[in-house]
Protein backbone atom coordinates (compact mmCIF):
# COMPACT_ATOMS: atom_id res chain seq x y z
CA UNK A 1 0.00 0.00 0.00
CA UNK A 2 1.34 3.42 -1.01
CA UNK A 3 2.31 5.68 2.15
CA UNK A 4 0.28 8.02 2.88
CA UNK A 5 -0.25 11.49 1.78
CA UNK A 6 0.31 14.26 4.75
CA UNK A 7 -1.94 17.09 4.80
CA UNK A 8 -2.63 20.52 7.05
CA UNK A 9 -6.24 20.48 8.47
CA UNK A 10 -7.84 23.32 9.87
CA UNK A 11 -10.94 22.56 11.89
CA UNK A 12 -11.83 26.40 12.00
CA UNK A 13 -14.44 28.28 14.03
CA UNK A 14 -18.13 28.38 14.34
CA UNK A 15 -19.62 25.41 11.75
CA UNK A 16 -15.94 24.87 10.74
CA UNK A 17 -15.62 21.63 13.50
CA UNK A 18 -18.86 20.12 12.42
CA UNK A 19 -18.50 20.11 8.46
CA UNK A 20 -14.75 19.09 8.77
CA UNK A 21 -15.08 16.49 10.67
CA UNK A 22 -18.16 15.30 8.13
CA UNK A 23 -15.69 15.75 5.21
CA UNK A 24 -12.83 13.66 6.92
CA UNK A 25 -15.16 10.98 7.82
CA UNK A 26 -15.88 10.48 4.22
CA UNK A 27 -12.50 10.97 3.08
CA UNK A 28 -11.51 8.01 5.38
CA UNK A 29 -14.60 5.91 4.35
CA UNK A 30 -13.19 6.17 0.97
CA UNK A 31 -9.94 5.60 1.38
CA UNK A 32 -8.17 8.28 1.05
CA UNK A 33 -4.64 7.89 1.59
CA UNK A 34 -4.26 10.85 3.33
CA UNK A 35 -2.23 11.55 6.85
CA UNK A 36 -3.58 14.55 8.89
CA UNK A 37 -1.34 17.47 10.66
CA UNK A 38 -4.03 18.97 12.88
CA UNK A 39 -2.97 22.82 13.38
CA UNK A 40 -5.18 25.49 14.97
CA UNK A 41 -6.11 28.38 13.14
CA UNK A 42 -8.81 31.36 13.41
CA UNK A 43 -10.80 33.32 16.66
CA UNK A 44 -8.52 30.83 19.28
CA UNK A 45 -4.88 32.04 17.61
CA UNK A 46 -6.45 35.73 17.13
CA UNK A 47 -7.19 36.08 20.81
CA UNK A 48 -3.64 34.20 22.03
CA UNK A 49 -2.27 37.25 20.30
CA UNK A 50 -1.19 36.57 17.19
CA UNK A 51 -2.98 39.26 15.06
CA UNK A 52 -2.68 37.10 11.58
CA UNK A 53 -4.61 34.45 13.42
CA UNK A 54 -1.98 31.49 12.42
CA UNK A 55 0.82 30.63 14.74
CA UNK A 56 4.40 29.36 13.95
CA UNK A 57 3.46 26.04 14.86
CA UNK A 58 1.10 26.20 12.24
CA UNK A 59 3.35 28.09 10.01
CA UNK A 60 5.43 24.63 10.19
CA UNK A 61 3.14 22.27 8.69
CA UNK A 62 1.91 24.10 6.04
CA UNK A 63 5.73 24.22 4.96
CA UNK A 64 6.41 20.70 5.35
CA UNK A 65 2.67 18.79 3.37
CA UNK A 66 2.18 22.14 1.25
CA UNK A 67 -1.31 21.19 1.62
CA UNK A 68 -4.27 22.87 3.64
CA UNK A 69 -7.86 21.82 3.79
CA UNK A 70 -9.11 24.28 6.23
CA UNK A 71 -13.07 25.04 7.29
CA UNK A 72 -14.06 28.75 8.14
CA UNK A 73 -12.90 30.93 10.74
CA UNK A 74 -14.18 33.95 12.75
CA UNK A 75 -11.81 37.13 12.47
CA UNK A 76 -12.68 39.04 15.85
CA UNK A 77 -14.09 42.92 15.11
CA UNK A 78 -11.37 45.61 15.59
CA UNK A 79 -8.15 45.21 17.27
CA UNK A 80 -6.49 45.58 13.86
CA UNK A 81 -6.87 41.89 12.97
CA UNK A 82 -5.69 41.06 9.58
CA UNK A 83 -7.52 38.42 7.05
CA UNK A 84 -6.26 34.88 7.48
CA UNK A 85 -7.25 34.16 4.52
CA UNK A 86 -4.88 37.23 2.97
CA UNK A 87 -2.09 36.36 4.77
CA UNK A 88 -1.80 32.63 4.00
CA UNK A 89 -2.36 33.38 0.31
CA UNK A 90 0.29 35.81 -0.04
CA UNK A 91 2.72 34.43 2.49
CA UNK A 92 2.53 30.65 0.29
CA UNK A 93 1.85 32.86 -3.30
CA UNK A 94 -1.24 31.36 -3.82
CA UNK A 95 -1.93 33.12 -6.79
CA UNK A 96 -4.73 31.49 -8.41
CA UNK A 97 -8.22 31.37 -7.09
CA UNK A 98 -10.00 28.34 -8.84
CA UNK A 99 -14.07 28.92 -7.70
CA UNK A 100 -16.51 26.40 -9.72
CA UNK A 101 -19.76 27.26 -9.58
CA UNK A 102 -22.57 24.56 -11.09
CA UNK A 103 -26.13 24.36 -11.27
CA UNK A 104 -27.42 21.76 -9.17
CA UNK A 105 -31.28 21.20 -10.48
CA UNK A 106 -33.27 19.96 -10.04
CA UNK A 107 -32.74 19.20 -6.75
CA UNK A 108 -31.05 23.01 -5.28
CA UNK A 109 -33.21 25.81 -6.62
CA UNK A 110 -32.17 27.66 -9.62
CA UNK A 111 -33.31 29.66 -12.51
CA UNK A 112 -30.41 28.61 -14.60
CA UNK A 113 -30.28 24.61 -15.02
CA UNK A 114 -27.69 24.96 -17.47
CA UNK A 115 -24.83 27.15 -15.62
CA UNK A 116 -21.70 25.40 -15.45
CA UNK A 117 -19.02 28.57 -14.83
CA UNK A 118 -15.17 28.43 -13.20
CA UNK A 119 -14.10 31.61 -12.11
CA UNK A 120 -10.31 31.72 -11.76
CA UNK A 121 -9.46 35.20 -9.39
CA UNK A 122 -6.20 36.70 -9.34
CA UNK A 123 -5.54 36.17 -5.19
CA UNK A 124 -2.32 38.12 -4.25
CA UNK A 125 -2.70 41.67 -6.19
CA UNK A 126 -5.06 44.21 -6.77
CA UNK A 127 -6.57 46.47 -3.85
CA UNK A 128 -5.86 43.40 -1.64
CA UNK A 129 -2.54 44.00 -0.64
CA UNK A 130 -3.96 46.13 2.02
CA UNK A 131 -1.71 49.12 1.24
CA UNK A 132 -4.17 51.84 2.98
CA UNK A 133 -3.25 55.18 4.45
CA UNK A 134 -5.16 58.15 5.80
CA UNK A 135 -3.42 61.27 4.29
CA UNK A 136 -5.66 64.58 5.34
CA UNK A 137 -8.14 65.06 8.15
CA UNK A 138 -11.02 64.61 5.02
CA UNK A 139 -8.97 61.83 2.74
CA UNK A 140 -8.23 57.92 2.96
CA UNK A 141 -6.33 56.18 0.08
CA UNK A 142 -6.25 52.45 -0.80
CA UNK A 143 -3.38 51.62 -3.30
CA UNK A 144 -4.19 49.05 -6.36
CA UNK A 145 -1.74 47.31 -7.68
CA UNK A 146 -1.13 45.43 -11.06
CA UNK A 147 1.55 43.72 -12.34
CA UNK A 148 2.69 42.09 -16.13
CA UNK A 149 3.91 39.72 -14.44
CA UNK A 150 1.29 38.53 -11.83
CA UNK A 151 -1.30 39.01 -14.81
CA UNK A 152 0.57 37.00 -17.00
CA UNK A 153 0.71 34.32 -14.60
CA UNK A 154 -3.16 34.07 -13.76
CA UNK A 155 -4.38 34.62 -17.54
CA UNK A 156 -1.95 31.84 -18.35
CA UNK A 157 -3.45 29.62 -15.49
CA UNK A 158 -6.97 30.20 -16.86
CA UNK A 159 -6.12 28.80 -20.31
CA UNK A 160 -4.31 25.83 -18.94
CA UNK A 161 -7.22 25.44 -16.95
CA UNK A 162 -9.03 25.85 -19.47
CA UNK A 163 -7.33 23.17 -22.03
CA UNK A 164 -6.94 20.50 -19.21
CA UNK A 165 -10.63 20.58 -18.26
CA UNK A 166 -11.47 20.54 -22.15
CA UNK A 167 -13.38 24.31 -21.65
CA UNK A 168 -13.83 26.05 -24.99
CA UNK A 169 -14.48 29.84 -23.76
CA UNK A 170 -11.96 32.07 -21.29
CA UNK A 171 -13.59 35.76 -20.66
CA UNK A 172 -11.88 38.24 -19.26
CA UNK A 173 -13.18 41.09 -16.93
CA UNK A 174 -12.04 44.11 -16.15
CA UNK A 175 -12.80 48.10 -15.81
CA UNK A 176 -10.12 49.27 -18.27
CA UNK A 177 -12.26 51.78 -19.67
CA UNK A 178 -11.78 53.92 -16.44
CA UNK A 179 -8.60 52.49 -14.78
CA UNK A 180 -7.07 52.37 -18.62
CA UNK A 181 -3.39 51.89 -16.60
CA UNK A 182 -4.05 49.07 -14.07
CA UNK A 183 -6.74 47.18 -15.54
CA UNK A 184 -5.71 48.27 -18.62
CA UNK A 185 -2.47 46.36 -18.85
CA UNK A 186 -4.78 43.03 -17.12
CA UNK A 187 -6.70 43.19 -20.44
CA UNK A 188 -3.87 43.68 -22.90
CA UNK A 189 -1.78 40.67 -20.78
CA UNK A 190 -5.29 38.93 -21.79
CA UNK A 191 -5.54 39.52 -25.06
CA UNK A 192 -1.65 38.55 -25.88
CA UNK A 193 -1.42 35.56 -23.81
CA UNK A 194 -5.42 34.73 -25.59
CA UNK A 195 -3.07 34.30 -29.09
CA UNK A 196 -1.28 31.47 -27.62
CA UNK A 197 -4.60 29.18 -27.15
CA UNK A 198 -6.05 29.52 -30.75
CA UNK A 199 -7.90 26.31 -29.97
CA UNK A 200 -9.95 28.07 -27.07
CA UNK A 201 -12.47 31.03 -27.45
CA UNK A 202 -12.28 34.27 -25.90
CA UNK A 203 -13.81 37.81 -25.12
CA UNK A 204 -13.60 40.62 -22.80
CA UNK A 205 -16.18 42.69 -20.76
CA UNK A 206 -16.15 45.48 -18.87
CA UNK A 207 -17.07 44.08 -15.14
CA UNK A 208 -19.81 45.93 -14.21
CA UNK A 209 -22.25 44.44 -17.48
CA UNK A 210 -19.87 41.13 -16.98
CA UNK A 211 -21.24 40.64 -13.29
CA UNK A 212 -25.32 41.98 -14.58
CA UNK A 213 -24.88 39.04 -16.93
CA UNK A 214 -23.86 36.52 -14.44
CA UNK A 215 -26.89 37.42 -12.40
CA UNK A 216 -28.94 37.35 -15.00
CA UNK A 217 -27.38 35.20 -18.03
CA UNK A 218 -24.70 32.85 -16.24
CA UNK A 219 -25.30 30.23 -18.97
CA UNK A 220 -23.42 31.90 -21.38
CA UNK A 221 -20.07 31.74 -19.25
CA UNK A 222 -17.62 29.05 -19.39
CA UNK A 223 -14.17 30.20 -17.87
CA UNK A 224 -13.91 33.73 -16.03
CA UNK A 225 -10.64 35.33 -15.37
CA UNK A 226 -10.64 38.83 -13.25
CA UNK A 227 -8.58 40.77 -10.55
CA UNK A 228 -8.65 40.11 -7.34
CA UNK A 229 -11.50 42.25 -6.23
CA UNK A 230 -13.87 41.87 -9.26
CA UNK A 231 -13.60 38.03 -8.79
CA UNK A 232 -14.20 37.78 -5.14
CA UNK A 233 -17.58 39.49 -5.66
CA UNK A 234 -18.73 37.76 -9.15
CA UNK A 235 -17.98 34.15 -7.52
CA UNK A 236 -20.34 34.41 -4.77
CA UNK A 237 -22.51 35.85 -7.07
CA UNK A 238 -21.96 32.88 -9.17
CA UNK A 239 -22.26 30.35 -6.51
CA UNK A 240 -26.10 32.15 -5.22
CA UNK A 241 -27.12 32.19 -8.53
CA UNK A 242 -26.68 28.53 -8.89
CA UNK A 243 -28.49 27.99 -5.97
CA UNK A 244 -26.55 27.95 -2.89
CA UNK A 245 -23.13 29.92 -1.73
CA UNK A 246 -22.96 27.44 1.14
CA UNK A 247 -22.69 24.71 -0.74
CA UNK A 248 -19.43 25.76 -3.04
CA UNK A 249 -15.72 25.28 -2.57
CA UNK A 250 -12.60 26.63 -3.68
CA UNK A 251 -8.92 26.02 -4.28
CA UNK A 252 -6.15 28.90 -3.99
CA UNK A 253 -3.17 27.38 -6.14
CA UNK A 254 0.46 28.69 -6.44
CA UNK A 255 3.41 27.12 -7.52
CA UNK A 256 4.16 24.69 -4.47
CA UNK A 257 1.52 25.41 -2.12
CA UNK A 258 -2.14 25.25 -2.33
CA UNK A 259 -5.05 25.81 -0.05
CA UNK A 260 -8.63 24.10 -0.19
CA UNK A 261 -12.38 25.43 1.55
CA UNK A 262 -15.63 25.94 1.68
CA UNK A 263 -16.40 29.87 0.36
CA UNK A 264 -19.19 30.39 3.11
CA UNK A 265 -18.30 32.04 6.25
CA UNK A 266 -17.98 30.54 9.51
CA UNK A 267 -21.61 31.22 10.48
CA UNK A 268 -21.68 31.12 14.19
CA UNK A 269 -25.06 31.70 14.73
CA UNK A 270 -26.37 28.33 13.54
CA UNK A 271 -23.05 26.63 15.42
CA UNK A 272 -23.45 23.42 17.56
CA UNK A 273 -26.77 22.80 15.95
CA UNK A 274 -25.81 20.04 13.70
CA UNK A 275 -27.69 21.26 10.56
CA UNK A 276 -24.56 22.98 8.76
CA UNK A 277 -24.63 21.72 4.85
CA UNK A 278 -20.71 20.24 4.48
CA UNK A 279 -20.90 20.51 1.05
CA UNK A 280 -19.23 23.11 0.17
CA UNK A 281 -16.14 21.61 2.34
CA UNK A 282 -15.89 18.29 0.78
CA UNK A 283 -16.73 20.51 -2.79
CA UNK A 284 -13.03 21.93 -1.70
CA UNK A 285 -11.93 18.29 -0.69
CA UNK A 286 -12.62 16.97 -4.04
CA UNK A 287 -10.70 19.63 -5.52
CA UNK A 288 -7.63 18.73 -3.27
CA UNK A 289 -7.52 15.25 -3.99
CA UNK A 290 -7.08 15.89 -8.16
CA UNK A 291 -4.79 18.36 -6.99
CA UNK A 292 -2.89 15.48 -5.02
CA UNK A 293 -2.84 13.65 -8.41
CA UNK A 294 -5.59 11.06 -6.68
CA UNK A 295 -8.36 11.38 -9.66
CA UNK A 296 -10.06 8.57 -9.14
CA UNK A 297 -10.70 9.14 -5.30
CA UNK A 298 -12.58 12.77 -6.42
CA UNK A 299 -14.67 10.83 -8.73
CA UNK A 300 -15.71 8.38 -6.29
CA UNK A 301 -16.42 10.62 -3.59
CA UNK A 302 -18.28 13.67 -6.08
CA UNK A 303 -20.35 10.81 -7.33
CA UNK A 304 -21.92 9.76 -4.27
CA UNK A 305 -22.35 13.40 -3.57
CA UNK A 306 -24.22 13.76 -6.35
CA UNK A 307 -26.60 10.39 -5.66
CA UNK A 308 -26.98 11.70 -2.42
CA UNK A 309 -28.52 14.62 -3.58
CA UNK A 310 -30.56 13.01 -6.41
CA UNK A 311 -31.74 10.44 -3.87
CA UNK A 312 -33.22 13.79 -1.77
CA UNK A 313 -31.33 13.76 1.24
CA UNK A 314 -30.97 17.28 1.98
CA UNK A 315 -29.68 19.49 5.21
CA UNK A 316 -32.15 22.31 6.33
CA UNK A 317 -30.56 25.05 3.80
CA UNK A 318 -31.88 23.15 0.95
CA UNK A 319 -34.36 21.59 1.97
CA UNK A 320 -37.43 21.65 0.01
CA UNK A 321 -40.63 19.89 0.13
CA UNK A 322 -41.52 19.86 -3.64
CA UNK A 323 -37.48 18.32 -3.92
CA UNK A 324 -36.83 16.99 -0.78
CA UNK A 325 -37.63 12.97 0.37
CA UNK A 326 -35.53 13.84 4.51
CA UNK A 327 -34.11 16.94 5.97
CA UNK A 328 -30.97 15.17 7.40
CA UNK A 329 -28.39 16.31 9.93
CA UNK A 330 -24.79 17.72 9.37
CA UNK A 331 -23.72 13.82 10.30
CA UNK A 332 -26.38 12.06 8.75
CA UNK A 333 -25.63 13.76 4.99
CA UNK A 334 -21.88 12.88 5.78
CA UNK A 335 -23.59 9.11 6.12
CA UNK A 336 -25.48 8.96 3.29
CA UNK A 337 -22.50 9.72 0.93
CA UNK A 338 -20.45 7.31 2.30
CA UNK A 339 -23.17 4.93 2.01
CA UNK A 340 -23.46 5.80 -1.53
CA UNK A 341 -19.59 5.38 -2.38
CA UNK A 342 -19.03 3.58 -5.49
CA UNK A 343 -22.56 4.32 -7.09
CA UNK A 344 -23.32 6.53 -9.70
CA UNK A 345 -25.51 9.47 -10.22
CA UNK A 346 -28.61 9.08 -12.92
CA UNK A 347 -29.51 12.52 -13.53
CA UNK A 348 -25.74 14.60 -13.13
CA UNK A 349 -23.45 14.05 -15.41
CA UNK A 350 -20.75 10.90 -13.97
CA UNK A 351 -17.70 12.31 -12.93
CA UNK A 352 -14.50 10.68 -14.38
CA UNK A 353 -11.86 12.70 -13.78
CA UNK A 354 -9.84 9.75 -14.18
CA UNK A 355 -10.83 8.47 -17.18
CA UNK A 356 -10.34 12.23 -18.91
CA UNK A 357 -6.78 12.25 -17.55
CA UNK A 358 -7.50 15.03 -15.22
CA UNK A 359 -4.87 14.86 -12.35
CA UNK A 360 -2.53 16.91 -10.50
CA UNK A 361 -1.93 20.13 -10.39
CA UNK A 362 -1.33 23.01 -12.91
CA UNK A 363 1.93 24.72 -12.83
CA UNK A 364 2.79 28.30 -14.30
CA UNK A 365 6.28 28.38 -13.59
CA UNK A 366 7.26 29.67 -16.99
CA UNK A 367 7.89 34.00 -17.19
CA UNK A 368 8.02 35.85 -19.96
CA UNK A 369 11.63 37.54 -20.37
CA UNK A 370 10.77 41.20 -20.05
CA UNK A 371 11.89 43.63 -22.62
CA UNK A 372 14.66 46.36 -21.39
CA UNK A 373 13.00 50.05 -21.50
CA UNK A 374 14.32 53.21 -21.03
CA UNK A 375 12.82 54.55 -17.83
CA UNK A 376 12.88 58.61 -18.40
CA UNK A 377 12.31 60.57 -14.98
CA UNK A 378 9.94 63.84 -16.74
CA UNK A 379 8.12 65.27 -13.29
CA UNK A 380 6.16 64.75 -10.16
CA UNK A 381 2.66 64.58 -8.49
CA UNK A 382 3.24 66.25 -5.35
CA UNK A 383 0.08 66.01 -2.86
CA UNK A 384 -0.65 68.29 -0.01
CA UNK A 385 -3.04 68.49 2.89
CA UNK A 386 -4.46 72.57 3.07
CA UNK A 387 -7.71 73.38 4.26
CA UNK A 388 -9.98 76.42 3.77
CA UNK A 389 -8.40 77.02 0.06
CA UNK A 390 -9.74 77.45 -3.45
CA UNK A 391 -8.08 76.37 -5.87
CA UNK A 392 -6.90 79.83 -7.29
CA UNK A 393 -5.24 80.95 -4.27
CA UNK A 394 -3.60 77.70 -4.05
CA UNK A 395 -2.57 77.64 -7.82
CA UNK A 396 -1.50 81.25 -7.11
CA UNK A 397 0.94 80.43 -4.28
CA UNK A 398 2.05 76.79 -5.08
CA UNK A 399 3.16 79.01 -8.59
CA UNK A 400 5.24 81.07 -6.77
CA UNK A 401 7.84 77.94 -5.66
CA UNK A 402 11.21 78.69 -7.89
CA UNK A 403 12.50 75.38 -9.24
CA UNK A 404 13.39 73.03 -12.12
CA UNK A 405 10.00 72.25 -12.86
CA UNK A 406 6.90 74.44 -13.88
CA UNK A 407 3.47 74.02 -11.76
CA UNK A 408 1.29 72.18 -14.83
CA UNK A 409 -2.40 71.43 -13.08
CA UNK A 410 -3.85 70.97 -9.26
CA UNK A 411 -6.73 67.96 -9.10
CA UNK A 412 -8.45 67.95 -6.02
CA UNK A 413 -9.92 63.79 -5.76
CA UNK A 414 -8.36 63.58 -9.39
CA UNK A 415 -10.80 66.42 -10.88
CA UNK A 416 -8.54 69.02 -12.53
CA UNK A 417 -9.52 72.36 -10.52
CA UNK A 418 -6.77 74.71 -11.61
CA UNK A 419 -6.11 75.96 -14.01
CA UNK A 420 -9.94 76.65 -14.41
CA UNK A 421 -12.13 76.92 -16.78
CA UNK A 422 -15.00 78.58 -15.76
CA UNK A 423 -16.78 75.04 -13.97
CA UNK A 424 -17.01 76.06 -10.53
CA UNK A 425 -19.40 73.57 -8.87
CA UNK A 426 -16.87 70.70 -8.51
CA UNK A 427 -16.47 69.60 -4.83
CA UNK A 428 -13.20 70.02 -3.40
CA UNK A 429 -11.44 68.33 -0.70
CA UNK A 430 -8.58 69.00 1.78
CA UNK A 431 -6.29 66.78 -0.71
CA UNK A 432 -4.66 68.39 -3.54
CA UNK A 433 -2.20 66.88 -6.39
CA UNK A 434 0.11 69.22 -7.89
CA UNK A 435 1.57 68.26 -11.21
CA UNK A 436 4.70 69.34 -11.98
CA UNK A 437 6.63 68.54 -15.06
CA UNK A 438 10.29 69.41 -16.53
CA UNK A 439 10.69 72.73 -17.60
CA UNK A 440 11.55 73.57 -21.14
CA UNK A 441 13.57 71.97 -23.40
CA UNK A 442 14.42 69.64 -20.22
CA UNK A 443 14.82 65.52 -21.87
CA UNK A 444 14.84 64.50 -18.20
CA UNK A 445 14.94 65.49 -14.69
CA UNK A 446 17.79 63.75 -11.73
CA UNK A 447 16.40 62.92 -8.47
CA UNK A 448 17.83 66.26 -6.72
CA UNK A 449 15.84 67.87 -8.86
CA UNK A 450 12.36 66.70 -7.31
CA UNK A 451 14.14 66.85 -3.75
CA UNK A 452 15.19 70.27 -4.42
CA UNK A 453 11.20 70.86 -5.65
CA UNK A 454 10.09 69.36 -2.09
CA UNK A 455 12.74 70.79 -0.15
CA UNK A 456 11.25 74.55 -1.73
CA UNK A 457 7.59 73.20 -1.18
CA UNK A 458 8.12 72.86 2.72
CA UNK A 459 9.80 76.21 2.91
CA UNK A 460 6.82 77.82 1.84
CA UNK A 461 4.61 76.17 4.23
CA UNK A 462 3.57 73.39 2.54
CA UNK A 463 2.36 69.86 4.52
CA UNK A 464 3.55 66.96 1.94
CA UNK A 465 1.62 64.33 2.42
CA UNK A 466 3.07 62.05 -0.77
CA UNK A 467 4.45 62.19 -4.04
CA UNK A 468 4.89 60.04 -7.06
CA UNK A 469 7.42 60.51 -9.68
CA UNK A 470 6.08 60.96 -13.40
CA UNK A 471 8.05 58.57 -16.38
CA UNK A 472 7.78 58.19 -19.42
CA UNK A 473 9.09 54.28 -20.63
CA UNK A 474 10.58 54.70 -24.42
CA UNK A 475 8.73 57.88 -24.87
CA UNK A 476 5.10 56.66 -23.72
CA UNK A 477 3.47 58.48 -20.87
CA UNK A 478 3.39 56.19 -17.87
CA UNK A 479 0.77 58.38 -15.94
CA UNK A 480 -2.35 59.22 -16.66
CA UNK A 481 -4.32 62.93 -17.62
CA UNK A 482 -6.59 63.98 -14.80
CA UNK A 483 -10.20 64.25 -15.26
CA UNK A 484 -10.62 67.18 -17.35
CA UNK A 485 -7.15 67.10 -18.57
């Protein structure tokens, strides 16, 4: 008998005990050759004082099986707690998000039979890396970040996924038509990598009609690939609209390390009560063991799932008398699969992920070489914190600083407000950006420049509060215009 596999579990807070320990009873009933490294995460690790709510025992395992099937856990309100969920990603570069979302009729409620939809989320960019400050008395800022190269990685994922789970359609989403820079370079990364899978179909829509058609149209979707924010939204909108959020499970995949869970919360106020739906756990589960290159196992176990549910064995949150033959406990619905192992469904589709060669994991290792590119240093945003000031006077008075660069525009919450012209009903803030770019016949401008700018700045009473430095990179702007520009 092969040895067996080690894995991190995570028994997790509020429902998390009950629907893990239903999931490892039927991984053992199956057979799973698995070997469990207990760790405690969640609530428990928050309030020993460890703010990320995972401990460096925990921190261990995780390094040595690679592997985490974890149930949810409750992050305690204030304190300046951070995600677990976050942290864990970025800290093992879990980079892919893999959320499937199918319709399960007739026997889960839904008005689209037909919906069969992945959506594949970047996990470790975007607005999510947390970098938030408060600059003024009247302004916060939240920094989103994009890169070619974490863009390449997770449009390149999709399309593998894509290929290896024989899906014909990858659509992007994104908002490039008003962050044309950051999103921007997400669908451009899309539509180059696209010309490498001529075999697979694909499109691009702007997110906000992209998520009105997964409410209302989700049948049209095959593979989704967004940003980090975008995709955390659409997938739970995905997973109501096929009936239940509770009952769907997710993988976050990166290059050694990969986590597996439910996407429901740990919803304490039904706790202890035994009527938590472990689906969308052992939904993760199944995921993990194709991921463990153990195919056969995940069709076994989905399978009986899916007679289970045929058969009308339902917990309380699906329950329904017109569909419904026994409202069974969290227990009892762990029973019933494992009393089904080995049968197959009549009315879902069989799984065979063995049989379509579906195993292990997907690996993105391969970068593209970036091209060299002059990086040309042509001004600065400079933003300051003054209060009780029109834009005139400040225009006026900023104007007045002598240095190496000429005062182009001021934007107050990126509106251009000086120089004006003539629209006075804009609302202005305490935060202002000055733009100031090289003066003359200037090609570039040297660091002491822009220090020599700041250093003039805060002699005239100036609070800076930031700056950026303007490029150009071979001769195209790398900033954008204001509004109004």
């Amino acid at each position: 008998m092969s040895k067996n596999i080690p894995i991190t579990v995570a028994y997790g807070d509020g429902i998390g005990p009950e629907i893990m320990t239903a999931t490892l009873k039927i991984l053992d009933a199956a057979q799973a050759p698995l070997e469990y490294d207990v760790i405690e995460v969640g609530k428990k690790v928050y309030e020993k004082g460890f703010t990320s709510g995972i401990s460096d025992e925990a921190w261990a395992s995780l390094a040595r099986t690679k592997v985490l099937l974890k149930a949810p856990i409750t992050t305690p309100q204030g304190g300046g707690y951070k995600s677990l969920n976050v942290t864990i990603r970025n800290t093992l570069g879990l980079y892919a998000n893999v959320r499937p979302s199918r319709a399960l009729a007739p026997y889960v409620k839904t008005y689209f039979p037909n919906t069969d939809l992945v959506i594949i989320r970047e996990n470790e960019e975007d607005l999510y890396t947390g970098i938030e400050y408060r600059q003024t008395n009247d302004m916060v800022q939240c920094l989103k970040l994009i890169s070619r190269s974490g863009s390449e990685r997770i449009v390149r994922y999709a399309f593998e996924y894509a290929k290896k789970y024989n899906r014909k359609k990858v659509t992007c989403l994104s908002k490039d038509n008003i962050m044309k820079m950051t999103d921007g370079l997400f669908h451009r990364v899309f539509d180059e990598m696209a010309q490498e899978y001529p075999d697979i179909e694909h499109d691009h829509k702007i997110i906000d009609i992209g998520t009105a058609l997964i409410a209302g149209d989700p049948e049209r979707f095959d593979v989704i690939v967004t940003e980090n924010l975008y995709g955390d939204i659409i997938s739970d909108v995905a997973a109501q609209v096929v009936g239940s959020v509770g009952m769907a499970g997710s993988a976050n995949i990166g290059d050694h390390c990969a986590m597996f869970e439910a996407i429901h919360g740990s919803a304490p106020d039904i706790a202890g009560q035994a009527i938590a739906n472990p689906s969308g756990l052992l939904n993760a589960a199944i995921m993990m063991l194709i991921h463990l290159d153990l195919p056969m196992l995940a069709s076994n176990i989905q399978n009986a799932w899916f007679k289970t549910l045929e058969e009308g064995l339902h917990t309380a949150d699906i329950f329904c008398k017109e569909r419904s033959k026994q409202k069974v406990t969290t227990t009892e619905f762990a029973d019933a699969v494992i009393a089904r192992l080995g049968q197959l469904p009549t009315t879902f589709p069989v799984s065979n992920y063995h049989e379509a060669q579906i195993n292990s994991k997907i690996v993105c290792l391969d970068k593209r070489d970036q091209q060299a590119i002059k990086k040309t240093l042509v001004g600065v945003d400079v933003f300051l914190d003054v209060q009780h000031v029109t834009p005139e006077v400040l225009g006026y008075k900023v104007g007045q600083v002598r240095s190496a660069l000429r005062l182009e525009m001021i934007t107050s919450g990126g509106l251009k407000v000086w120089p004006c012209q003539g629209h006075q009903e804009c609302h202005t803030s305490d935060h202002w950006r000055c733009r100031f770019i090289a003066m003359g016949d200037r090609v570039y401008l040297q660091a002491r420049d822009i220090i020599n700018l700041l250093s003039a700045i805060t002699d005239a009473g100036f609070d800076v509060i930031k700056t950026e430095n303007l490029y150009d990179f071979d001769g195209e702007r790398g900033y954008t215009l204001a509004q109004g520009q």
